[in-house]
Protein backbone atom coordinates (compact mmCIF):
# COMPACT_ATOMS: atom_id res chain seq x y z
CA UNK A 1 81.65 149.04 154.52
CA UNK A 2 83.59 150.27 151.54
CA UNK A 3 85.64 146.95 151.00
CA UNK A 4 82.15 145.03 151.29
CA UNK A 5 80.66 147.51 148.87
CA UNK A 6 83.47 147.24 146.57
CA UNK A 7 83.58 142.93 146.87
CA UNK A 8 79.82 142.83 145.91
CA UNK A 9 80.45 144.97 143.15
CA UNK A 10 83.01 142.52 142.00
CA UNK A 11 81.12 139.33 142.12
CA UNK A 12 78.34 140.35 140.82
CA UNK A 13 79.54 143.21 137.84
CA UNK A 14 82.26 141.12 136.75
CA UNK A 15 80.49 138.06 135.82
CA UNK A 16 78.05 140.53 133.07
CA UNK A 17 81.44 141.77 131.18
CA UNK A 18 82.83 138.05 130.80
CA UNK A 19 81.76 137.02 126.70
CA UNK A 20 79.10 134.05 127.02
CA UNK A 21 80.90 133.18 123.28
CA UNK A 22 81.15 129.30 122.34
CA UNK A 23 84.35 129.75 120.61
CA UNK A 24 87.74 129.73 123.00
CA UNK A 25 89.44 133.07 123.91
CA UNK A 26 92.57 131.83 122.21
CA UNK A 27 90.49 131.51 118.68
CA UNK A 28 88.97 134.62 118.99
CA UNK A 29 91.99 136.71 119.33
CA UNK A 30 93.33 135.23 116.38
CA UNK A 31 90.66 136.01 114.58
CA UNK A 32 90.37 139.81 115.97
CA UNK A 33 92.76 140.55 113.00
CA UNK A 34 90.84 138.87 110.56
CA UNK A 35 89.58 140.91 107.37
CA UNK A 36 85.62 141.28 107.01
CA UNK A 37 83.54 138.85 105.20
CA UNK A 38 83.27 140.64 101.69
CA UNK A 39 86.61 141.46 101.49
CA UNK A 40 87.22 137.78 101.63
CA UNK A 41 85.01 137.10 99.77
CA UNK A 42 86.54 138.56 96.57
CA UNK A 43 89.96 137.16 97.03
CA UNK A 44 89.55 133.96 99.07
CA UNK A 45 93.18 132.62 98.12
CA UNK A 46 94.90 135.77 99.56
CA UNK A 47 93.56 135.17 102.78
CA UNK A 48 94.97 131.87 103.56
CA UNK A 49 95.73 130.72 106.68
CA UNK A 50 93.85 133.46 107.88
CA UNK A 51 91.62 132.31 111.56
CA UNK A 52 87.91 133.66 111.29
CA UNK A 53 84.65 133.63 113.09
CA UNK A 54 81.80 133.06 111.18
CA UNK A 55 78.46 132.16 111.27
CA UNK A 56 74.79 131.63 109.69
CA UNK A 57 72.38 129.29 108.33
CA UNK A 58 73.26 126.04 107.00
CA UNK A 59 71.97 125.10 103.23
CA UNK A 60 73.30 122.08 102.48
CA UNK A 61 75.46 119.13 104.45
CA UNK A 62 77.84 116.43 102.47
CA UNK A 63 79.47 113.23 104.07
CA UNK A 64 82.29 112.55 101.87
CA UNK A 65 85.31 110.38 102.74
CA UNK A 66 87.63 113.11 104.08
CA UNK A 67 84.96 114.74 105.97
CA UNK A 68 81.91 116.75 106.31
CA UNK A 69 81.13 119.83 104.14
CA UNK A 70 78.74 122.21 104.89
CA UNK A 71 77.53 124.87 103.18
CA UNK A 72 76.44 127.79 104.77
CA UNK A 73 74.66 131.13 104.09
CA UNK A 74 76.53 134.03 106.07
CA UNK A 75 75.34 135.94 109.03
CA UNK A 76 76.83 138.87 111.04
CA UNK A 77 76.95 137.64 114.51
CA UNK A 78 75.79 139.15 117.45
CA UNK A 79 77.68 139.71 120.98
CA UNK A 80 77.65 135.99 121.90
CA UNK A 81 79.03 135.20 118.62
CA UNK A 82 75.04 134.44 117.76
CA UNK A 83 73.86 134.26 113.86
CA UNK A 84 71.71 137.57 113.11
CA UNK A 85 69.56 137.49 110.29
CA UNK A 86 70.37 135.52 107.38
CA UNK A 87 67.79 138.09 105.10
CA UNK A 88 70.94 140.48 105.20
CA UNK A 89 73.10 137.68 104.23
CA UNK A 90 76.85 139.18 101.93
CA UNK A 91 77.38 135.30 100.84
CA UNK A 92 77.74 131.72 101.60
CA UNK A 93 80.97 129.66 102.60
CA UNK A 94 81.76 126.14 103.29
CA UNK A 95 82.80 124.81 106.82
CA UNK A 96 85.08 121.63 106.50
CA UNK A 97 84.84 119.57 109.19
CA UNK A 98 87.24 116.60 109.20
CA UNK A 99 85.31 114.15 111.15
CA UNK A 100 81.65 113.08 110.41
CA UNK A 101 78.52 115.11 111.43
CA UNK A 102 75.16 114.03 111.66
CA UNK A 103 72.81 115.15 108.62
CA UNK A 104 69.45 114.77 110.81
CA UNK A 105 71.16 116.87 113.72
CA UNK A 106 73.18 119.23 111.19
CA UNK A 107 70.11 119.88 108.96
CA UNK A 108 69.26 122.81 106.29
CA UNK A 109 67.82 125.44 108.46
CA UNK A 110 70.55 125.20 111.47
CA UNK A 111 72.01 127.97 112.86
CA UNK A 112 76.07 127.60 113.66
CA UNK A 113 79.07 128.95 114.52
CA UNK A 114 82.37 127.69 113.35
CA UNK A 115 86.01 129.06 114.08
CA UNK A 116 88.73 128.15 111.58
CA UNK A 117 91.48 128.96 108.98
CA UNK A 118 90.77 129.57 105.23
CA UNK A 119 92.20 127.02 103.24
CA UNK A 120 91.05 128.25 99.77
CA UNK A 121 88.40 128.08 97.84
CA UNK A 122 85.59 125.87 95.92
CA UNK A 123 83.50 126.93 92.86
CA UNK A 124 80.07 125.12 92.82
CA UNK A 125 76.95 125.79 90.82
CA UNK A 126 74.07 127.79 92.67
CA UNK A 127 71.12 127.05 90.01
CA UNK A 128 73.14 127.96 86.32
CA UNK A 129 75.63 130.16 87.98
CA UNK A 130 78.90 129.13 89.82
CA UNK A 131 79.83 130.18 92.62
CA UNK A 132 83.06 130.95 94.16
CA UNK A 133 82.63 129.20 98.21
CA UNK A 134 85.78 130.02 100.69
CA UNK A 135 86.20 127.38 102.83
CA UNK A 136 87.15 127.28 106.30
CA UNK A 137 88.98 124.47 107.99
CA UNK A 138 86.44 124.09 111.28
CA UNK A 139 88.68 124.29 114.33
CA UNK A 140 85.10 124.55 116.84
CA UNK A 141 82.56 124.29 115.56
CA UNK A 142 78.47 125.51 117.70
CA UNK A 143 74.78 124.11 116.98
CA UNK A 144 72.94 126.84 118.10
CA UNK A 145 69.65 125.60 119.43
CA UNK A 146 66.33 125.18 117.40
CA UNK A 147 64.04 128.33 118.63
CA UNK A 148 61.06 127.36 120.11
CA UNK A 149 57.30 128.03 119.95
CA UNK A 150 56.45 130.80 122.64
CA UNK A 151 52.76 130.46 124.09
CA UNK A 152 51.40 133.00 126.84
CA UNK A 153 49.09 131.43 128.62
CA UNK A 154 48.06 135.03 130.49
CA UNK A 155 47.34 136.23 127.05
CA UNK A 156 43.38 137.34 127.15
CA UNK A 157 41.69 139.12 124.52
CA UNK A 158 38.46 140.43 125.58
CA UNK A 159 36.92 140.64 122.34
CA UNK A 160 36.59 137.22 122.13
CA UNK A 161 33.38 136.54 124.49
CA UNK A 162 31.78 140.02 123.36
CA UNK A 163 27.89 139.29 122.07
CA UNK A 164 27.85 138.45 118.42
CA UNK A 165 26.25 140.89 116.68
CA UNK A 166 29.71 142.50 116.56
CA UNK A 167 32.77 141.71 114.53
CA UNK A 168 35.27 139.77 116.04
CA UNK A 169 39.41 140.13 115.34
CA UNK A 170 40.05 137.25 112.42
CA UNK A 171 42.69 135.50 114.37
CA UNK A 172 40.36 134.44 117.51
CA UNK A 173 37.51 133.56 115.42
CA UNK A 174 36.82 130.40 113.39
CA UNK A 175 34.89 131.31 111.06
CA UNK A 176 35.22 133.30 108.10
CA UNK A 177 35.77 137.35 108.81
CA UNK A 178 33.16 139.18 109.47
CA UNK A 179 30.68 136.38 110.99
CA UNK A 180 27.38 137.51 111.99
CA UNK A 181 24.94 135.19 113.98
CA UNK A 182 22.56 133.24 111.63
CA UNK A 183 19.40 135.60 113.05
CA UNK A 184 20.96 138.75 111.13
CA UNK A 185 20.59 136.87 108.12
């Protein structure tokens, strides 16, 4: 009983430690040693060569002859190597992808992942100011999926067949807030 115990235990706790990460095992513990994000940030030319993880929102994409450049705003990630929120954003960076990416797949408003190696840096104007971009050599390179609308369809609010005399919540209602019947006027 105690070697059947200890067998379930293993197929079914293992499987919950194991990362669910898009990047490879052998990327990620290069970039374990990597410096954080602002600290790159300031110097981008001491750090290269370095491997990183990174991650966020994309801005802008460029097809150019040598590749794909995208620019990115930054995002902690999460567990599964996830974008956060971009609202707490400590930068952008540009991903340099040496083979050609689709602008109507790879579109402003994307969230990605990309492992790579920082290969310098790129100063570009952001309205008057420039900018000083790292850039990062993509290695792998995730689309994380579009989010989707959520509808409940067990979602019943019972104000919305009380009698009319009474107000109604504004977002169940058509008409303007407060609506009373057209005899109370």
């Amino acid at each position: 009983m105690k070697q059947f115990l200890t067998a379930l235990f293993l197929a079914l706790g293992v499987p919950l430690f194991i990362s669910c990460s898009p990047i490879s095992s052998a990327l990620q513990a290069e970039a374990g040693k990597a410096p954080p994000f602002t600290e790159i940030l300031k110097a981008p030319g001491q750090y290269t060569g370095t491997t990183v993880i990174w991650g966020g929102v994309i801005v802008e994409i460029s097809n150019r002859q040598d590749g794909t450049y995208l620019i990115v705003i930054n995002a902690d990630l999460d567990s599964g190597q996830r974008p956060g929120e971009k609202d707490l954003s400590k930068g952008r960076f540009i991903a340099f992808h040496k083979e050609f990416l689709d602008p109507s797949v790879y579109k402003e408003g994307r969230e990605i992942t990309v492992a790579g190696k920082i290969t310098g840096s790129e100063e570009l104007p952001i309205g008057e100011m420039r900018y000083r971009y790292p850039v990062v050599t993509v290695e792998e390179i995730h689309l994380w999926e579009e989010p989707k609308a959520y509808y409940d369809p067990y979602f019943y609010d019972p104000w919305y067949f009380w009698p009319y005399p009474y107000w109604r919540y504004p977002y169940t209602y058509p008409y303007p807030y407060p609506y009373y019947p057209r005899h109370y006027r």
